[in-house]
C-alpha atoms as a PDB file:
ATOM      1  CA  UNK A   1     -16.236  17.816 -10.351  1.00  0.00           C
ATOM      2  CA  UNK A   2     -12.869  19.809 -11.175  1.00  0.00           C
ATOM      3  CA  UNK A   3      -9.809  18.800 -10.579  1.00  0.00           C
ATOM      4  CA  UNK A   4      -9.346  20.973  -7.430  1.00  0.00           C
ATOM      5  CA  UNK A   5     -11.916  19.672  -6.244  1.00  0.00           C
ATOM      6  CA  UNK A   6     -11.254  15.765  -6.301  1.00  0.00           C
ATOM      7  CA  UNK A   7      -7.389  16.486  -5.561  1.00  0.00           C
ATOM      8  CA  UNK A   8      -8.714  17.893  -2.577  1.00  0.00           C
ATOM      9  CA  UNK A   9     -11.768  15.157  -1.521  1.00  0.00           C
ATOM     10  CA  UNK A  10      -8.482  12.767  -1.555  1.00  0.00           C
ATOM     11  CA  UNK A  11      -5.494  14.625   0.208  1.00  0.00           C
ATOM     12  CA  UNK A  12      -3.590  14.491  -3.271  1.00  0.00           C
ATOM     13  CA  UNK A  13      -2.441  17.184  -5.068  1.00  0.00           C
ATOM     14  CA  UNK A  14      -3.960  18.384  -8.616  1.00  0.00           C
ATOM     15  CA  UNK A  15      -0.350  17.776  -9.801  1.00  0.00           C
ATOM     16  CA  UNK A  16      -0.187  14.119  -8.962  1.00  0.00           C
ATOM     17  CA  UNK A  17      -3.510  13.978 -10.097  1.00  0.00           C
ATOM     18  CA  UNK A  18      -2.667  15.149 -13.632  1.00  0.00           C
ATOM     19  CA  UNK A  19       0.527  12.870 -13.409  1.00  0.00           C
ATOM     20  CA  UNK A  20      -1.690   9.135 -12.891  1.00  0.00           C
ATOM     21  CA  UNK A  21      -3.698  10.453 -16.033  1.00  0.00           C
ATOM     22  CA  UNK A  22      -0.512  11.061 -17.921  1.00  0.00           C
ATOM     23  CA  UNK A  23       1.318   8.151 -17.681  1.00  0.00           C
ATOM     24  CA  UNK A  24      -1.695   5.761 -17.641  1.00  0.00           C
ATOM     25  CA  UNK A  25      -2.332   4.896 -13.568  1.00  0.00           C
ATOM     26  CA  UNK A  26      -5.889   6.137 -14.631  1.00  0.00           C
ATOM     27  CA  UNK A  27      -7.799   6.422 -17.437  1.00  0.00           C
ATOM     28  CA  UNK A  28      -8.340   9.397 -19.099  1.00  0.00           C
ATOM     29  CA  UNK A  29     -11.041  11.971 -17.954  1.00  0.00           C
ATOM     30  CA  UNK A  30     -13.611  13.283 -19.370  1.00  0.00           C
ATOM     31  CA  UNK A  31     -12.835  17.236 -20.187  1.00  0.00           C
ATOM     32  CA  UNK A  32     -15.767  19.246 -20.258  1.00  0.00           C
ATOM     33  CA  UNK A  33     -16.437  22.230 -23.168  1.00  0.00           C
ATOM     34  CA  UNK A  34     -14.088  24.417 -21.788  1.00  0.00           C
ATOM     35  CA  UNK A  35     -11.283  21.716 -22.190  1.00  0.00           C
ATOM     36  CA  UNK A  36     -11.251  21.314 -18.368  1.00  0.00           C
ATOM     37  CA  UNK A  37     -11.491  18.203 -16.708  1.00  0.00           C
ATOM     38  CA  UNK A  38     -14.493  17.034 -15.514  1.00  0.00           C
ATOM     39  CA  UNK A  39     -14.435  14.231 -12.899  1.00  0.00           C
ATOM     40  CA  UNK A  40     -17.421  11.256 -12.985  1.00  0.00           C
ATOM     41  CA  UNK A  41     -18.369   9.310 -10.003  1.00  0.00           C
ATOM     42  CA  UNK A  42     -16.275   6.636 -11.913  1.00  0.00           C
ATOM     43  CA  UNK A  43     -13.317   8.726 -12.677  1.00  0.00           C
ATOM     44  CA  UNK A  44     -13.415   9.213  -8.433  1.00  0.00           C
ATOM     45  CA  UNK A  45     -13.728   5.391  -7.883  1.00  0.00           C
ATOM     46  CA  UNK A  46     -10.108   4.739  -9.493  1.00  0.00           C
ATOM     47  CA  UNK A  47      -8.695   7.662  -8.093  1.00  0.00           C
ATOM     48  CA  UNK A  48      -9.707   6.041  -4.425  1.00  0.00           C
ATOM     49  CA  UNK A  49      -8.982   2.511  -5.642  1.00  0.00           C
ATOM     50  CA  UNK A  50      -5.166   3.705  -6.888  1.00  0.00           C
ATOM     51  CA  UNK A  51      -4.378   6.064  -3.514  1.00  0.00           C
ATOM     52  CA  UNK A  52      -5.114   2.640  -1.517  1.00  0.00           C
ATOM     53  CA  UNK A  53      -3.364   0.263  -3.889  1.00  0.00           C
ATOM     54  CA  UNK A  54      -0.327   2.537  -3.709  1.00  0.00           C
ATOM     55  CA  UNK A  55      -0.616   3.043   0.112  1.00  0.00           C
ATOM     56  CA  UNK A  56      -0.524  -1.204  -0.159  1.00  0.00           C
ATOM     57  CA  UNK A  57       2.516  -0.792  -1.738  1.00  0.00           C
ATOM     58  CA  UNK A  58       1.593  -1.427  -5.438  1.00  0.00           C
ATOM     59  CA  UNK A  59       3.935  -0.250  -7.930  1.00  0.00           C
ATOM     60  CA  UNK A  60       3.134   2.350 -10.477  1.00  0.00           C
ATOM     61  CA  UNK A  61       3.943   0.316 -12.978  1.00  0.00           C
ATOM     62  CA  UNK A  62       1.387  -2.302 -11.721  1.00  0.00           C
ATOM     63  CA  UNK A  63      -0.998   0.089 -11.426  1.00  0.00           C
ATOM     64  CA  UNK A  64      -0.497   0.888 -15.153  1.00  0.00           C
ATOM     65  CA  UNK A  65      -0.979  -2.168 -16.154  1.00  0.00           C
ATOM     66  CA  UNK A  66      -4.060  -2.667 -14.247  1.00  0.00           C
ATOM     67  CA  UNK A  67      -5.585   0.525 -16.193  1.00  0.00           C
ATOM     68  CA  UNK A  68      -4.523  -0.219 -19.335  1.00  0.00           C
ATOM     69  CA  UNK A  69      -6.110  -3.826 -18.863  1.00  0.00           C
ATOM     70  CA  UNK A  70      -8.810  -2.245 -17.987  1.00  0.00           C
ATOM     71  CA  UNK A  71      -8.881   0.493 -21.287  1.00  0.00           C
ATOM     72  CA  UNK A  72      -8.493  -3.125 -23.231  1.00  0.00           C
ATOM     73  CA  UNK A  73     -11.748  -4.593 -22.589  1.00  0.00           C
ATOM     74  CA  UNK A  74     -11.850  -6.106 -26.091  1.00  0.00           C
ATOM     75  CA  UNK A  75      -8.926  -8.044 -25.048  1.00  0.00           C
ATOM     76  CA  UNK A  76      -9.514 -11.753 -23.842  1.00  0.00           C
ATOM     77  CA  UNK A  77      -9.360 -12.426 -20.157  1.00  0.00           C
ATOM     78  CA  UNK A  78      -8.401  -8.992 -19.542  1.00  0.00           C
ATOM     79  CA  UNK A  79     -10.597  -9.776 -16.274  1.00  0.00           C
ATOM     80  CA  UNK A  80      -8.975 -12.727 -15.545  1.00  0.00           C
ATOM     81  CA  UNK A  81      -5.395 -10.491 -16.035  1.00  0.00           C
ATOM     82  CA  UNK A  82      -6.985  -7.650 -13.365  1.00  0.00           C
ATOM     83  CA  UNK A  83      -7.571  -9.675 -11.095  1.00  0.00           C
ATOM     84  CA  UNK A  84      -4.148 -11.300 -11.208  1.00  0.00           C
ATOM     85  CA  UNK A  85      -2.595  -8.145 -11.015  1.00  0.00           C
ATOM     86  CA  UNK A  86      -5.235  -7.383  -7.646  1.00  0.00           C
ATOM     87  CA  UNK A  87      -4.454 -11.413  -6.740  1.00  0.00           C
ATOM     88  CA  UNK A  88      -0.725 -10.849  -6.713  1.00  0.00           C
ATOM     89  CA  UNK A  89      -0.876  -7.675  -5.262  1.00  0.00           C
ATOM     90  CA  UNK A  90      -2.844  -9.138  -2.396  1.00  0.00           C
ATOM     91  CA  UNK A  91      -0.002 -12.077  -1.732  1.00  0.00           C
ATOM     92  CA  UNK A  92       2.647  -9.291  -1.361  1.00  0.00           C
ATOM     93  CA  UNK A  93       0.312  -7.525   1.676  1.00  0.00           C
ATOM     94  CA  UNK A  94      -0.451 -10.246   3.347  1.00  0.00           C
ATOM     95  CA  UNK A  95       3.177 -11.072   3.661  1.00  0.00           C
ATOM     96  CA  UNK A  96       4.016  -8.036   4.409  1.00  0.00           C
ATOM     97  CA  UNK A  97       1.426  -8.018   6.986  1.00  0.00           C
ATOM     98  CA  UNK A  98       2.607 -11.705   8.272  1.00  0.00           C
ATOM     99  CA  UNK A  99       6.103 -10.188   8.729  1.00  0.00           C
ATOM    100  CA  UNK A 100       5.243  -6.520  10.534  1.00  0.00           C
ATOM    101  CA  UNK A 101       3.120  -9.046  12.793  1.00  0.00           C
ATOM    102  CA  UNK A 102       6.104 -10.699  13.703  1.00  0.00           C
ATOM    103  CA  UNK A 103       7.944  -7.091  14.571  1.00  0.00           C
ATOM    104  CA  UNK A 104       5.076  -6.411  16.117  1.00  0.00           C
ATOM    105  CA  UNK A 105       5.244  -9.453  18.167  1.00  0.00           C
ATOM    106  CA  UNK A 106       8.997  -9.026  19.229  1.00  0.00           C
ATOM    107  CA  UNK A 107       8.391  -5.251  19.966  1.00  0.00           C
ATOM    108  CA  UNK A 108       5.494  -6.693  22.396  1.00  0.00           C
ATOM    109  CA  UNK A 109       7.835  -9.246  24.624  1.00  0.00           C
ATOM    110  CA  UNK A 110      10.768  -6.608  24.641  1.00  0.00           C
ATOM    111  CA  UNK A 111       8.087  -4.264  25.847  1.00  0.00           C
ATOM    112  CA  UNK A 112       7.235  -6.243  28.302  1.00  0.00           C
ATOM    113  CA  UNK A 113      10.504  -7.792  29.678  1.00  0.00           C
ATOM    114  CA  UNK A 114      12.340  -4.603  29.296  1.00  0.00           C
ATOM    115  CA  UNK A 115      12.092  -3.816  32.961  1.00  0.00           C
ATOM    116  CA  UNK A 116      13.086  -8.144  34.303  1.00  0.00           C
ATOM    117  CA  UNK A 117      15.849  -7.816  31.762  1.00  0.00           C
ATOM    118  CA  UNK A 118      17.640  -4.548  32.963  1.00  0.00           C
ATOM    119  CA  UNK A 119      17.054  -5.626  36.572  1.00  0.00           C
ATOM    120  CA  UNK A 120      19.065  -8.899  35.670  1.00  0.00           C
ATOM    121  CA  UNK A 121      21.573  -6.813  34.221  1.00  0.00           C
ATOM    122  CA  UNK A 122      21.744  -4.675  37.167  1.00  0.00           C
ATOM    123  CA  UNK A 123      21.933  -7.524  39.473  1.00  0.00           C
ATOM    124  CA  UNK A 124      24.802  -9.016  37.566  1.00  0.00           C
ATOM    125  CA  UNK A 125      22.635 -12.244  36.450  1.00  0.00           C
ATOM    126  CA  UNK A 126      22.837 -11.324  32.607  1.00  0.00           C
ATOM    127  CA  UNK A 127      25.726 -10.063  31.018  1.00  0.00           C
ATOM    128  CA  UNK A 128      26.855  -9.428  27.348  1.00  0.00           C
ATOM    129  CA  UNK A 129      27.865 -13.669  27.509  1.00  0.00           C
ATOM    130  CA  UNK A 130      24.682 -14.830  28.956  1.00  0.00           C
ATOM    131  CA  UNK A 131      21.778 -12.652  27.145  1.00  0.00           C
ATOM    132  CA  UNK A 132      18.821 -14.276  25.514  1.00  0.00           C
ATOM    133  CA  UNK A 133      18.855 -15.283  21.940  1.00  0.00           C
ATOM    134  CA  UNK A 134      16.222 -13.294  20.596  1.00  0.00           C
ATOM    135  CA  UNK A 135      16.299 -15.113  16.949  1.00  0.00           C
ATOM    136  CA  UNK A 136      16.189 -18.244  18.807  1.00  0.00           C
ATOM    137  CA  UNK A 137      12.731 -16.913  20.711  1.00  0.00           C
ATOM    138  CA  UNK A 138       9.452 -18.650  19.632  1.00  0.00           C
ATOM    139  CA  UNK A 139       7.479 -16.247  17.546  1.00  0.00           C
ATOM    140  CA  UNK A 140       3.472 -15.836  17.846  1.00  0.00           C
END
């Protein structure tokens, strides 16, 4: 597969593309006779795994390393250091998961008070002096 054609199979452009196999977020590709690139079913796998990682949030530079580790295989416990890298990156989403749940959550209960608290207001039985603590407000 060219590199049109796997930019396109993943909504990425041929330029970013050519940018993760220049500074190492994927390995390098196989180029065909013609000096072309010439993407492998494997070449497409880390192209998918790195769009999602990044859309996780993982850094570029984690990614890197996580390639590289990967080039190194001769290294010792260069699985053990992948799936650190995968390990730590799955900490920092499920945190960030914990806390959009708690936005989430809030956005919920102002959703659906928003009408009980403006008719308070309007009735005069909350003011700026009496309103709810929101911070204070057991979260789910």
């Amino acid at each position: 597969m060219n590199i049109k054609q796997a930019a396109d199979m993943f909504e990425l452009t041929v330029d970013t593309l050519r940018y993760y196999e220049r500074v190492g977020v994927i390995p390098p590709v196989h180029r065909n006779s013609s000096g072309y690139r010439d993407y492998a079913t494997g070449d497409l796998n880390w192209i998918y795994l790195v769009k999602n990682l990044r859309k996780a949030g993982l850094s570029v530079e984690s990614l890197i390393e996580f390639a590289t580790l990967a080039q190194l295989r001769e290294t010792q416990n260069f699985e053990e250091a992948q799936k650190q890298v995968l390990r730590d990156q799955l900490k920092e989403l499920d945190d960030k998961l914990a806390e959009m749940n708690q936005v989430r959550n809030l956005l919920v209960y102002k959703i659906e008070t928003y009408d009980e608290h403006i008719a308070k207001f309007k009735t005069g039985k909350m003011n700026a002096e009496n309103v709810e603590k929101l911070w204070e407000r057991k979260h789910d």
